[in-house]
N, C-alpha and C. Protein backbone atom coordinates (compact mmCIF):
# COMPACT_ATOMS: atom_id res chain seq x y z
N UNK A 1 10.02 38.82 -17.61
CA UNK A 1 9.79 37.76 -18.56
C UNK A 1 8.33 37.33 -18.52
N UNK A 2 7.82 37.03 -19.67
CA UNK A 2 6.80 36.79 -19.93
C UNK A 2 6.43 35.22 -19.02
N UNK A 3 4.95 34.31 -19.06
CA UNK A 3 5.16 33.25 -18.43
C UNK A 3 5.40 32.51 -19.73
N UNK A 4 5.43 32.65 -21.06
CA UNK A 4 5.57 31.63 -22.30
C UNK A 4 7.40 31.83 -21.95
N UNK A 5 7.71 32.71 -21.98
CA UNK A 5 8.94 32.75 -22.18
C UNK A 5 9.76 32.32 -21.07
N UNK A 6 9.08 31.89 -19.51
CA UNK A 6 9.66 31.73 -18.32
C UNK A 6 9.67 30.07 -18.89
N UNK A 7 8.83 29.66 -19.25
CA UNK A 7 8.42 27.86 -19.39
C UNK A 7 9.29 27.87 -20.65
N UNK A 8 9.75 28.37 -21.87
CA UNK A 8 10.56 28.09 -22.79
C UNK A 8 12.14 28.39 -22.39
N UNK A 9 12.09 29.12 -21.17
CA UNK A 9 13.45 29.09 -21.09
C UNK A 9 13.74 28.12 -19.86
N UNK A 10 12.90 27.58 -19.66
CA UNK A 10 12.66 26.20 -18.31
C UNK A 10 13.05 24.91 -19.30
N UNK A 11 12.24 24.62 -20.28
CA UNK A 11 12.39 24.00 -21.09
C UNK A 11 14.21 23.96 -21.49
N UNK A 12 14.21 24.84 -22.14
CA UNK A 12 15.62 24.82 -22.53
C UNK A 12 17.13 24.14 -21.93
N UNK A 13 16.39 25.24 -20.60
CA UNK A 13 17.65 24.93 -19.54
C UNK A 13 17.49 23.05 -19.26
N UNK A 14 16.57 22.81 -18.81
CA UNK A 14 16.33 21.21 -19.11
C UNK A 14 16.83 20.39 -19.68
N UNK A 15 16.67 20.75 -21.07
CA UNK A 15 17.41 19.99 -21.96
C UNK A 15 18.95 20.45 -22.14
N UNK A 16 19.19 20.94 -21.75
CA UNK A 16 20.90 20.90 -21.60
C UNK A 16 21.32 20.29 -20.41
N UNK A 17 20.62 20.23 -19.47
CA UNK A 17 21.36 19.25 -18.47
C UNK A 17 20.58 18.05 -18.49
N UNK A 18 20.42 17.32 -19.80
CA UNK A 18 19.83 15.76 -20.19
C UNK A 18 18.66 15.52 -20.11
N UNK A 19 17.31 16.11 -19.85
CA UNK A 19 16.22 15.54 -19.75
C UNK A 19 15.68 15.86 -21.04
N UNK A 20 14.71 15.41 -20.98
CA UNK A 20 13.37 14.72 -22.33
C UNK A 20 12.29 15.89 -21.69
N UNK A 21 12.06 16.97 -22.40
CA UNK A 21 10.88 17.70 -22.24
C UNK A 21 9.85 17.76 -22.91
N UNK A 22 8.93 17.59 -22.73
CA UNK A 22 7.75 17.34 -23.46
C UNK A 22 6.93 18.45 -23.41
N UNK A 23 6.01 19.99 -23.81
CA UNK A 23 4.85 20.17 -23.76
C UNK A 23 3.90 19.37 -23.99
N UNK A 24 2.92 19.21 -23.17
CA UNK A 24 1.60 18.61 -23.29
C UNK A 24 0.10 19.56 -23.11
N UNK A 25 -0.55 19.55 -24.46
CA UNK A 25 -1.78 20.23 -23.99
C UNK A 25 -2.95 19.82 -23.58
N UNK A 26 -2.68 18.53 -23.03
CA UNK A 26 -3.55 18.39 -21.77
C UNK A 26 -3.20 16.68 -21.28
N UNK A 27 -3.80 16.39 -20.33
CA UNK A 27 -3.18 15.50 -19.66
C UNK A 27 -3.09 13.73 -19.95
N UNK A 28 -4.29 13.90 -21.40
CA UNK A 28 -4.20 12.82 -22.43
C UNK A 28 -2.95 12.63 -22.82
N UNK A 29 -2.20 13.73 -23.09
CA UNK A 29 -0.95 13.60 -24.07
C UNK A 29 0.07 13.22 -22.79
N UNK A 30 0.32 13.85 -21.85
CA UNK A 30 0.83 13.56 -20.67
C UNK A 30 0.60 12.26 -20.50
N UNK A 31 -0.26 11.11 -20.35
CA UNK A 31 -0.63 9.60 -20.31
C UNK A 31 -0.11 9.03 -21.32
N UNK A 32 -0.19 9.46 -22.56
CA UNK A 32 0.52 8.63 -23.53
C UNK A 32 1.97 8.98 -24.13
N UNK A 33 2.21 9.91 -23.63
CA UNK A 33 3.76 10.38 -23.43
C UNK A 33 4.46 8.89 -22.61
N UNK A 34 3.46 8.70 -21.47
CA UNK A 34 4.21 7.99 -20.34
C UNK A 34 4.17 6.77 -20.71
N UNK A 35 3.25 6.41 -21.69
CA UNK A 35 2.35 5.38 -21.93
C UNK A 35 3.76 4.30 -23.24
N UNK A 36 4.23 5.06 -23.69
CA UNK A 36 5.25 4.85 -25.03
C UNK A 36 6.19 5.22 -24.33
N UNK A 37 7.01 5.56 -23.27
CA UNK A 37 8.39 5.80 -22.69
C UNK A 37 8.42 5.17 -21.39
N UNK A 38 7.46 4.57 -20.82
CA UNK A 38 7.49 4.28 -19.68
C UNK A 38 8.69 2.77 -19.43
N UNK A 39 8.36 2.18 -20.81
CA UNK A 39 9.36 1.06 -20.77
C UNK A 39 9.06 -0.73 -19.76
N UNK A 40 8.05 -0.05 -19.11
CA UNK A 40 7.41 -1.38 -17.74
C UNK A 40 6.86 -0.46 -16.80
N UNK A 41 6.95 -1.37 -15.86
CA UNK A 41 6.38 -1.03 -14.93
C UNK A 41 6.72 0.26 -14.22
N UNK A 42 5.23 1.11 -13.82
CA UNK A 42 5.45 2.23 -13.43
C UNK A 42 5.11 2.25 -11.73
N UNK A 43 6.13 2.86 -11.11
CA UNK A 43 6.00 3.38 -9.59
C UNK A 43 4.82 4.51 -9.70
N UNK A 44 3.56 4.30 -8.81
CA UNK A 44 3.24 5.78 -9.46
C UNK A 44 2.68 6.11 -7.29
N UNK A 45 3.42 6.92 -6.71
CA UNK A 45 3.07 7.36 -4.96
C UNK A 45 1.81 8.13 -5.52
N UNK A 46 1.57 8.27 -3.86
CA UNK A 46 0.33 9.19 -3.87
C UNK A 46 0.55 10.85 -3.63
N UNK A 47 0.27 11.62 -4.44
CA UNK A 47 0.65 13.08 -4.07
C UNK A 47 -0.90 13.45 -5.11
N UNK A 48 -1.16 15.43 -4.33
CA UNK A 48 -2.04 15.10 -4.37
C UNK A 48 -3.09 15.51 -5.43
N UNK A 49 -2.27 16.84 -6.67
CA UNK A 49 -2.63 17.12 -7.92
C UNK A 49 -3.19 15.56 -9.04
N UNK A 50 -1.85 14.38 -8.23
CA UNK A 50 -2.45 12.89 -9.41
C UNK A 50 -3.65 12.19 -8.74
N UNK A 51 -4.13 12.55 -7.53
CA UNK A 51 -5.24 12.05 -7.23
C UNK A 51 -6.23 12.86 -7.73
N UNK A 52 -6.34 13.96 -7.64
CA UNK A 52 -7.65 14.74 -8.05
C UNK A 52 -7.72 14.47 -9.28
N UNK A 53 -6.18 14.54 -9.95
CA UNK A 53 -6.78 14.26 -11.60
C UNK A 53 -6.78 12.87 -12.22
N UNK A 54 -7.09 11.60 -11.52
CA UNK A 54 -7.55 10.14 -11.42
C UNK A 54 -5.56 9.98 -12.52
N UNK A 55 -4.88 10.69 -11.94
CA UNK A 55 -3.51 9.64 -13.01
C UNK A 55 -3.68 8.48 -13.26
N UNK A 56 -3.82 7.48 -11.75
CA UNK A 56 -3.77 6.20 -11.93
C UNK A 56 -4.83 5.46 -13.20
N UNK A 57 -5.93 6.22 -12.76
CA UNK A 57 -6.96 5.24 -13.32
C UNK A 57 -7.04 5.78 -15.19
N UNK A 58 -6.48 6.89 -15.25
CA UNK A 58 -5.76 7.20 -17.03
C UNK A 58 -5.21 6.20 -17.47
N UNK A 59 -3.64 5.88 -16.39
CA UNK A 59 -2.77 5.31 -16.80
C UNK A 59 -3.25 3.76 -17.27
N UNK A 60 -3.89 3.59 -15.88
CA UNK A 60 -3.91 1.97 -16.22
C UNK A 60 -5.10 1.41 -17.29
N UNK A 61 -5.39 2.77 -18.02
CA UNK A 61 -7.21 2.18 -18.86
C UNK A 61 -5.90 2.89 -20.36
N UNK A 62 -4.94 3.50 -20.38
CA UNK A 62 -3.78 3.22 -21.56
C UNK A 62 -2.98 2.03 -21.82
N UNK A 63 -3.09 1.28 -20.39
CA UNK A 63 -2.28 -0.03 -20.73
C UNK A 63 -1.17 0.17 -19.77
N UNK A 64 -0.65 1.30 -19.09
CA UNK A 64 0.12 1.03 -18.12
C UNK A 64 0.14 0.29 -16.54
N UNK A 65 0.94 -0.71 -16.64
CA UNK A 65 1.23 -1.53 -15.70
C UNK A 65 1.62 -0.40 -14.28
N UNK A 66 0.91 -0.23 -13.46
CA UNK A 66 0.94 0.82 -12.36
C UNK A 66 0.89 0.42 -11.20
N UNK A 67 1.75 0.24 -10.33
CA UNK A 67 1.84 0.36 -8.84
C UNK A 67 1.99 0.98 -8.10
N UNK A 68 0.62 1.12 -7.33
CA UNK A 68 0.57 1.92 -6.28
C UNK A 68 0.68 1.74 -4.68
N UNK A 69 1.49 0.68 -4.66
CA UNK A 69 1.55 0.07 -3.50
C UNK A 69 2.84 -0.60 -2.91
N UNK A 70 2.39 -1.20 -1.99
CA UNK A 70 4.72 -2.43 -1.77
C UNK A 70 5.39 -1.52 -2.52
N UNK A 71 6.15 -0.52 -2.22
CA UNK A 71 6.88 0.41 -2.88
C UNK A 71 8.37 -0.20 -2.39
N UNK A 72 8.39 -0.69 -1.06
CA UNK A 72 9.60 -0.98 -1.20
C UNK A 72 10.30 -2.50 -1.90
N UNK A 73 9.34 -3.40 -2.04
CA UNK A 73 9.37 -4.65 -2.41
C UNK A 73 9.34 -4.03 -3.98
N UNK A 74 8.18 -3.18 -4.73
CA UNK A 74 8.34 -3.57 -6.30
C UNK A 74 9.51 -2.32 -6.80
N UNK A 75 9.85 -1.16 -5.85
CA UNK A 75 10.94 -0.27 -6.36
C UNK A 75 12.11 -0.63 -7.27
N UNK A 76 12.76 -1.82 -6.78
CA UNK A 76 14.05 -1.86 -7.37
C UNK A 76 13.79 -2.47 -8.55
N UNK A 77 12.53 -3.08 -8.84
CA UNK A 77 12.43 -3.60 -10.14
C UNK A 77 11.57 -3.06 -11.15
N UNK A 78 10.77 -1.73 -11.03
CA UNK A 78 10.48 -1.11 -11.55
C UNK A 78 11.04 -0.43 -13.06
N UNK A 79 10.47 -0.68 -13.90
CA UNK A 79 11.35 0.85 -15.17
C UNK A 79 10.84 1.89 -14.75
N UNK A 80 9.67 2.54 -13.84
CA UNK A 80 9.86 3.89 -14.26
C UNK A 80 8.89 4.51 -12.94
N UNK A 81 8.92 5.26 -12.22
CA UNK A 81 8.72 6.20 -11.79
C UNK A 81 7.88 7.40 -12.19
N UNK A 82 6.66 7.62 -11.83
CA UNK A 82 6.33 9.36 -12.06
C UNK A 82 5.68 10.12 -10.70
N UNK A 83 5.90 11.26 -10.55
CA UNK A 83 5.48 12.32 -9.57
C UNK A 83 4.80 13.18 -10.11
N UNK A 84 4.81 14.50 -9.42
CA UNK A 84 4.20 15.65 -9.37
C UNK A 84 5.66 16.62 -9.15
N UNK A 85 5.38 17.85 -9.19
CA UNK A 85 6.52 18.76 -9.12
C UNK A 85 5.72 20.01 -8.33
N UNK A 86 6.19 20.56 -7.21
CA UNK A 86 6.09 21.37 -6.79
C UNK A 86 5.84 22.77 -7.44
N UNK A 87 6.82 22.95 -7.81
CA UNK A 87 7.33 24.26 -8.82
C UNK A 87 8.75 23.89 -9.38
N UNK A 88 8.50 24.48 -10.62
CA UNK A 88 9.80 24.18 -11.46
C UNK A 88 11.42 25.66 -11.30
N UNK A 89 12.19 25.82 -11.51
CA UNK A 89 13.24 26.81 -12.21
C UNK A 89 13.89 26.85 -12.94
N UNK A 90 13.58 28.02 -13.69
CA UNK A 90 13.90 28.49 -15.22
C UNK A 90 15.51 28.27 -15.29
N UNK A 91 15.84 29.31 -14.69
CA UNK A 91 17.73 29.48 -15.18
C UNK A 91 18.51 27.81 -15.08
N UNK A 92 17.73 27.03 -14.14
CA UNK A 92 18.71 25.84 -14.26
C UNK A 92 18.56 24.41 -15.10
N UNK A 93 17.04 24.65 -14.94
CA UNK A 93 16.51 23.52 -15.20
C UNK A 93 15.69 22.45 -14.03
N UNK A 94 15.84 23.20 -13.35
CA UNK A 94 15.33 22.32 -12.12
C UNK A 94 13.98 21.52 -11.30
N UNK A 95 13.40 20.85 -11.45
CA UNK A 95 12.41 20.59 -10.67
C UNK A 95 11.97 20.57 -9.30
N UNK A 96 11.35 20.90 -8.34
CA UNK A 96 11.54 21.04 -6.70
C UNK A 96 10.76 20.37 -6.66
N UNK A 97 10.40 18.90 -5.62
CA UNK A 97 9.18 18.38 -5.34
C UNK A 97 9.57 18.30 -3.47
N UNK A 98 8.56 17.94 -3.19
CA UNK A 98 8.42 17.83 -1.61
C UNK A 98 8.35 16.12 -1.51
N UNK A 99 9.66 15.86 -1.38
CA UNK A 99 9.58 14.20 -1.04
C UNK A 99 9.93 13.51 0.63
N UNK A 100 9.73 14.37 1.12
CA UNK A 100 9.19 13.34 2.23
C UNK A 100 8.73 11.78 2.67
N UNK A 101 7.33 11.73 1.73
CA UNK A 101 7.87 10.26 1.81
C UNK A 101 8.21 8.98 1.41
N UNK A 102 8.22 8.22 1.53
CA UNK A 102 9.26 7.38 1.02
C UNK A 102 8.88 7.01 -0.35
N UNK A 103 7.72 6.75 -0.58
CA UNK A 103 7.17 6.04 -2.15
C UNK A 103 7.95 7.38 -2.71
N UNK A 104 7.63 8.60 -2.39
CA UNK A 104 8.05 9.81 -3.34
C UNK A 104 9.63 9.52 -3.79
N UNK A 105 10.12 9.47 -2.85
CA UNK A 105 11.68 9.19 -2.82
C UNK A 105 12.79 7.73 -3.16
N UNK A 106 11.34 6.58 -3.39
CA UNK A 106 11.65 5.84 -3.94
C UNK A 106 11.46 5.65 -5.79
N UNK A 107 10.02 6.27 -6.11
CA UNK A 107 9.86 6.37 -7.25
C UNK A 107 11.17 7.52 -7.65
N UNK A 108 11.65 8.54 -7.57
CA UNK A 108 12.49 9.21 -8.01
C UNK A 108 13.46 8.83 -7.84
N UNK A 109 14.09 7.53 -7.49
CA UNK A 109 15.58 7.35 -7.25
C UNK A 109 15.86 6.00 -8.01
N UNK A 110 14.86 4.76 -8.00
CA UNK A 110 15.31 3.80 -8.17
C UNK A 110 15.05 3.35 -9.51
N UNK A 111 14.05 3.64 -10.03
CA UNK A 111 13.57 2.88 -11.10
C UNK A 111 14.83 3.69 -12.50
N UNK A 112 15.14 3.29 -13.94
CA UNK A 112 15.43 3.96 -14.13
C UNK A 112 14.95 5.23 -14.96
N UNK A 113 13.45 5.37 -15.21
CA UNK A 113 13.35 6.35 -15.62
C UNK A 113 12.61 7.30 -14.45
N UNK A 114 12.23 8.28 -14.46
CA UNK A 114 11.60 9.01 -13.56
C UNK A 114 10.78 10.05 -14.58
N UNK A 115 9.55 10.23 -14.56
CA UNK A 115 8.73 11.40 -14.97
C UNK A 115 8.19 12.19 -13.94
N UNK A 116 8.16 13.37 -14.72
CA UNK A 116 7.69 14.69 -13.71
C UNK A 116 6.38 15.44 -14.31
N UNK A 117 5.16 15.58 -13.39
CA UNK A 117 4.22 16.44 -14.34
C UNK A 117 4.58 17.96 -13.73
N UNK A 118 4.95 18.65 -14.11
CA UNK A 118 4.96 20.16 -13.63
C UNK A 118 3.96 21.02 -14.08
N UNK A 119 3.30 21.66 -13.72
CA UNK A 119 1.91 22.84 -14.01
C UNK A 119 3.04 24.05 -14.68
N UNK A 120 2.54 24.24 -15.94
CA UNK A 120 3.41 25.39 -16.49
C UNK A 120 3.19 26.77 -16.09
N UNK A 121 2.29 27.17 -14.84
CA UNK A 121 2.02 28.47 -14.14
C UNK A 121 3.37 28.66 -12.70
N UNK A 122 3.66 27.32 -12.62
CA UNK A 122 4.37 27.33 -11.92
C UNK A 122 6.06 27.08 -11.83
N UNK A 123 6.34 27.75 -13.25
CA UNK A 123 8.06 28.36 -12.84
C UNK A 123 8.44 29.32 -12.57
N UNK A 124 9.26 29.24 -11.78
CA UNK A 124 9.83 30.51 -11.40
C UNK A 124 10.98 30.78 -11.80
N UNK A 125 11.71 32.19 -12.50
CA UNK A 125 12.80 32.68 -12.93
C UNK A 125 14.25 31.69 -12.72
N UNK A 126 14.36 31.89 -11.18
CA UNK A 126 15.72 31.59 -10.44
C UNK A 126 15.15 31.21 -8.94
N UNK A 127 16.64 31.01 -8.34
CA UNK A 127 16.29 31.05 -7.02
C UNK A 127 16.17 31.53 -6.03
N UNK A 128 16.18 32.87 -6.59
CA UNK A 128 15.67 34.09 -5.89
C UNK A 128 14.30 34.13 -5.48
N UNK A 129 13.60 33.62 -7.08
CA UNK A 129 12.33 33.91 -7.08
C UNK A 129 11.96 32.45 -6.49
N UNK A 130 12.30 31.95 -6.10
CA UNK A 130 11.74 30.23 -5.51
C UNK A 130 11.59 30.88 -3.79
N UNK A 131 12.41 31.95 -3.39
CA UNK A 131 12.90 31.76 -1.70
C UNK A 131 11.20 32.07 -1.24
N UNK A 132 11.15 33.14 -1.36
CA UNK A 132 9.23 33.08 -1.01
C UNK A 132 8.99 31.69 -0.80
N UNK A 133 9.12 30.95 -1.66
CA UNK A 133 8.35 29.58 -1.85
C UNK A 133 8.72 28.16 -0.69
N UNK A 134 9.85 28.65 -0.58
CA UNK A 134 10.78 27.89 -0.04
C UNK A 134 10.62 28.64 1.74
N UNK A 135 10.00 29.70 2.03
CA UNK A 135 9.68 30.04 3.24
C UNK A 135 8.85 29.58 3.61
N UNK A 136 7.95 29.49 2.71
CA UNK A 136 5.88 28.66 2.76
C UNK A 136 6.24 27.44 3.12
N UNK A 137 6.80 26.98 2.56
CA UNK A 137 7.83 25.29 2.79
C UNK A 137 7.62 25.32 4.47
N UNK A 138 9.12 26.11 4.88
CA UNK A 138 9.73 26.03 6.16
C UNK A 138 8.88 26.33 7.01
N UNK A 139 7.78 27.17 7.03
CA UNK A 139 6.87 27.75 7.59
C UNK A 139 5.63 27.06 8.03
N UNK A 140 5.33 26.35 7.05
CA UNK A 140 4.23 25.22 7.27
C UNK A 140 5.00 23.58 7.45
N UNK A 141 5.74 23.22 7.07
CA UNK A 141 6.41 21.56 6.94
C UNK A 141 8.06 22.05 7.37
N UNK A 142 8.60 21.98 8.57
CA UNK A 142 9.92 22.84 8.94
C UNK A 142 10.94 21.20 8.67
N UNK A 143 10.01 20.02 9.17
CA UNK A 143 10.83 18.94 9.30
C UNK A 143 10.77 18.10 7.69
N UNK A 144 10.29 19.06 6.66
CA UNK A 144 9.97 17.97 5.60
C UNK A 144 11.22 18.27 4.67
N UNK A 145 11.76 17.23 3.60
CA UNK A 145 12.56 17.30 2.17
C UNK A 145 12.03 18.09 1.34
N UNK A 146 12.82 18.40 0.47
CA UNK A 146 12.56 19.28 -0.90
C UNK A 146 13.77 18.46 -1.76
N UNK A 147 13.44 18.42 -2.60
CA UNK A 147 14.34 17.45 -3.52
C UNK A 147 14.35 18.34 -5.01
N UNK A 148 15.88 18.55 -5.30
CA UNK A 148 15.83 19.84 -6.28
C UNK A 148 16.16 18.59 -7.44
N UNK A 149 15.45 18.52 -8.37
CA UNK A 149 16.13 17.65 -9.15
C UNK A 149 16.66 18.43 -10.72
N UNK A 150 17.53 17.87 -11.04
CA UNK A 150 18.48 18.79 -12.38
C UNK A 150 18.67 17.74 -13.15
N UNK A 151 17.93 17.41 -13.84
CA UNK A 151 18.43 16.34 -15.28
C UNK A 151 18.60 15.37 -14.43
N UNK A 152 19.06 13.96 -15.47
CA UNK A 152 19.55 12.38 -14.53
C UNK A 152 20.74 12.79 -13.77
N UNK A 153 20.22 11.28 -12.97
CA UNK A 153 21.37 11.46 -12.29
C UNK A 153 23.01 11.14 -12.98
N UNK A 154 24.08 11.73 -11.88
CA UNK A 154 25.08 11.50 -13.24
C UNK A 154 26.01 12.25 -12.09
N UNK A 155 27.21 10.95 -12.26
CA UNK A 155 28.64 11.52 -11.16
C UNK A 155 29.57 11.19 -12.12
N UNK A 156 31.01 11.46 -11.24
CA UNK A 156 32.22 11.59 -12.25
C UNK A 156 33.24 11.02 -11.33
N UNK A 157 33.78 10.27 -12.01
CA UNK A 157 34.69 9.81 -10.95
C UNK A 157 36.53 10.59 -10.90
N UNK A 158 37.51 9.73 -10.06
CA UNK A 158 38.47 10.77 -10.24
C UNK A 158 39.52 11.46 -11.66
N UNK A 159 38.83 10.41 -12.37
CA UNK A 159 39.50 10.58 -13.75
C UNK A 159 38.77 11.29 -14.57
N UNK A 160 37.67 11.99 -14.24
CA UNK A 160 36.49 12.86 -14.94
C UNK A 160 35.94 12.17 -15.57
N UNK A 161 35.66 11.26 -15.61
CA UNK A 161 35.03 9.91 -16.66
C UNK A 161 33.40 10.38 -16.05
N UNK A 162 32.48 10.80 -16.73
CA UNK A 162 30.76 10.75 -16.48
C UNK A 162 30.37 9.62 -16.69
N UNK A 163 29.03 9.53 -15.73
CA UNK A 163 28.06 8.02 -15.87
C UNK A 163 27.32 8.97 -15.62
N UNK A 164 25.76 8.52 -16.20
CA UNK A 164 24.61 8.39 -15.77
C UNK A 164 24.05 7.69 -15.53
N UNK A 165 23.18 8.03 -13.93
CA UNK A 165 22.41 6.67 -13.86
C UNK A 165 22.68 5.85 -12.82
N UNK A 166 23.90 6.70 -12.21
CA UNK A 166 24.48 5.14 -11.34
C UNK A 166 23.83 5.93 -9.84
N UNK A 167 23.63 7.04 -9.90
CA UNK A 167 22.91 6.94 -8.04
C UNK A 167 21.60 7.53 -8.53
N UNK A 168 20.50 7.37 -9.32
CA UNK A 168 19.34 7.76 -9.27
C UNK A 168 19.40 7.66 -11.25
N UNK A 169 18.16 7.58 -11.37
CA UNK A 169 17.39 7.86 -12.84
C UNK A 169 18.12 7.75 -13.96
N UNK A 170 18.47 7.39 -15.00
CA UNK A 170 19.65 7.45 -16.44
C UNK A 170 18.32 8.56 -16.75
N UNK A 171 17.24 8.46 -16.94
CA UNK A 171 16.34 9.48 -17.59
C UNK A 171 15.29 10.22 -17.00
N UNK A 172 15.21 11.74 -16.99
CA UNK A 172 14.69 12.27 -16.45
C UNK A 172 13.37 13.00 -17.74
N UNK A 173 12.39 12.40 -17.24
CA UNK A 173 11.54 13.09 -18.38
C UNK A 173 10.67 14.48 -17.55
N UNK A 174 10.04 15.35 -18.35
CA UNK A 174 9.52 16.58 -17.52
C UNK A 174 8.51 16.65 -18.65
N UNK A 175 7.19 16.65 -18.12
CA UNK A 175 5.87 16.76 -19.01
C UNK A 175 4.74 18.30 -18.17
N UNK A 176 5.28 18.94 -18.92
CA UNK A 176 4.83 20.84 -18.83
C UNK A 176 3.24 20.61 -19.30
N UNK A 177 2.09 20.83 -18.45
CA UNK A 177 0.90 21.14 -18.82
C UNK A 177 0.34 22.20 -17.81
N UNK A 178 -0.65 22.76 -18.36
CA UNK A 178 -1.38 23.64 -17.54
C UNK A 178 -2.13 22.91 -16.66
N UNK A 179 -2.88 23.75 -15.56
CA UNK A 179 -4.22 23.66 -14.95
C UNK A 179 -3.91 22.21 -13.74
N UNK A 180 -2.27 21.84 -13.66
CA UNK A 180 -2.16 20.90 -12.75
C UNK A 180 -2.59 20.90 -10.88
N UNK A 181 -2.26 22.24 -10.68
CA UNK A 181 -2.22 22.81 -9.69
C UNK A 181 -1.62 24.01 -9.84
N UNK A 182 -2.01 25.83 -8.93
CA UNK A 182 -1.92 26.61 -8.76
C UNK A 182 -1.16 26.74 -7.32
N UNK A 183 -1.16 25.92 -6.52
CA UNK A 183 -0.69 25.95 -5.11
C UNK A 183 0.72 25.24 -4.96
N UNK A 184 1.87 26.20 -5.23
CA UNK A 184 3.02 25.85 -4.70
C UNK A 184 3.36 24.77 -3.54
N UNK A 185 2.75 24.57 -2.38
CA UNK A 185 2.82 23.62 -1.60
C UNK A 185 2.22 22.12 -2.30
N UNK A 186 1.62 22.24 -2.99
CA UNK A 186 1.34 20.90 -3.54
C UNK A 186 1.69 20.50 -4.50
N UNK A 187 1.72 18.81 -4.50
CA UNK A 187 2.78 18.54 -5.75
C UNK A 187 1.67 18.04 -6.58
């Protein structure tokens, strides 16, 4: 598979298990994507593709209300959440980030939206093609998380009745640009 055709069929799979995919051709559109969906206040941790590329200081000269700090005090009252993504997978839809620590794992769980920037060089087929990746992981960080994320969150109770939303995110947005990062270990 081609890489247009690995990221359109990433895309796809995405949007069938509930998320909001966006291409962005470049990281302006990515800011004001976030900028009109963000809804309030944004969680935004430190990882380390959004430092090199000043996220914060985009976000907050668009008008977004951004905290980068007291993660556990402003989490639960947050609308929205954004990260970085490790590497993405095609066949499911999936995002992989390395959340370890806690801001990471708080912005992705509590607020209810969550955004993802993923580098579109970096999907891979399946999870075949992730295990390489996932050795580099174990190999360098043996004691760290990987957090596979698949659309919002969303359980069923014993009557098959679906919710979303009730243990992590009602919305999962995924904003595909190039040139984010080339290095699988970083988000």
């Amino acid at each position: 598979m081609s890489g247009n055709e690995l990221i359109e069929g990433f895309m796809e799979a995405a949007r069938r298990v509930g998320a909001a995919v966006e291409r962005c051709p470049d990281l302006a559109a990515a800011v004001d994507y976030v900028r009109r969906n963000a809804g309030g206040t944004l969680l935004l941790p430190t990882f380390a593709s959004g430092e090199r590329l000043g996220i914060a200081e985009r976000l907050r000269e668009a008008g977004v209300e951004v905290l980068d700090a007291d993660f556990r005090q402003h989490a639960p009252k947050a609308a929205a959440g954004l990260t970085g993504a490790n590497f993405a997978i095609a066949d499911t839809g999936s995002v992989v980030l390395e959340s370890t620590p806690e801001p990471i794992r708080l912005a992705t769980t509590l607020p209810e939206r969550h955004f993802v920037l993923v580098d579109a060089g970096k999907v891979v087929a399946n999870g075949l093609e992730a295990a390489p990746i996932l050795r580099q992981f174990h190999q360098s960080q043996p004691r760290n998380y990987l957090a596979y994320i698949t659309g919002p969150s969303r359980t069923a109770d014993i009557e098959r009745v679906l919710t979303i939303g009730v243990h992590g995110p009602k919305e999962l947005h995924v904003l595909v640009l190039e040139g984010i990062s080339d290095d699988y270990l970083e988000m």
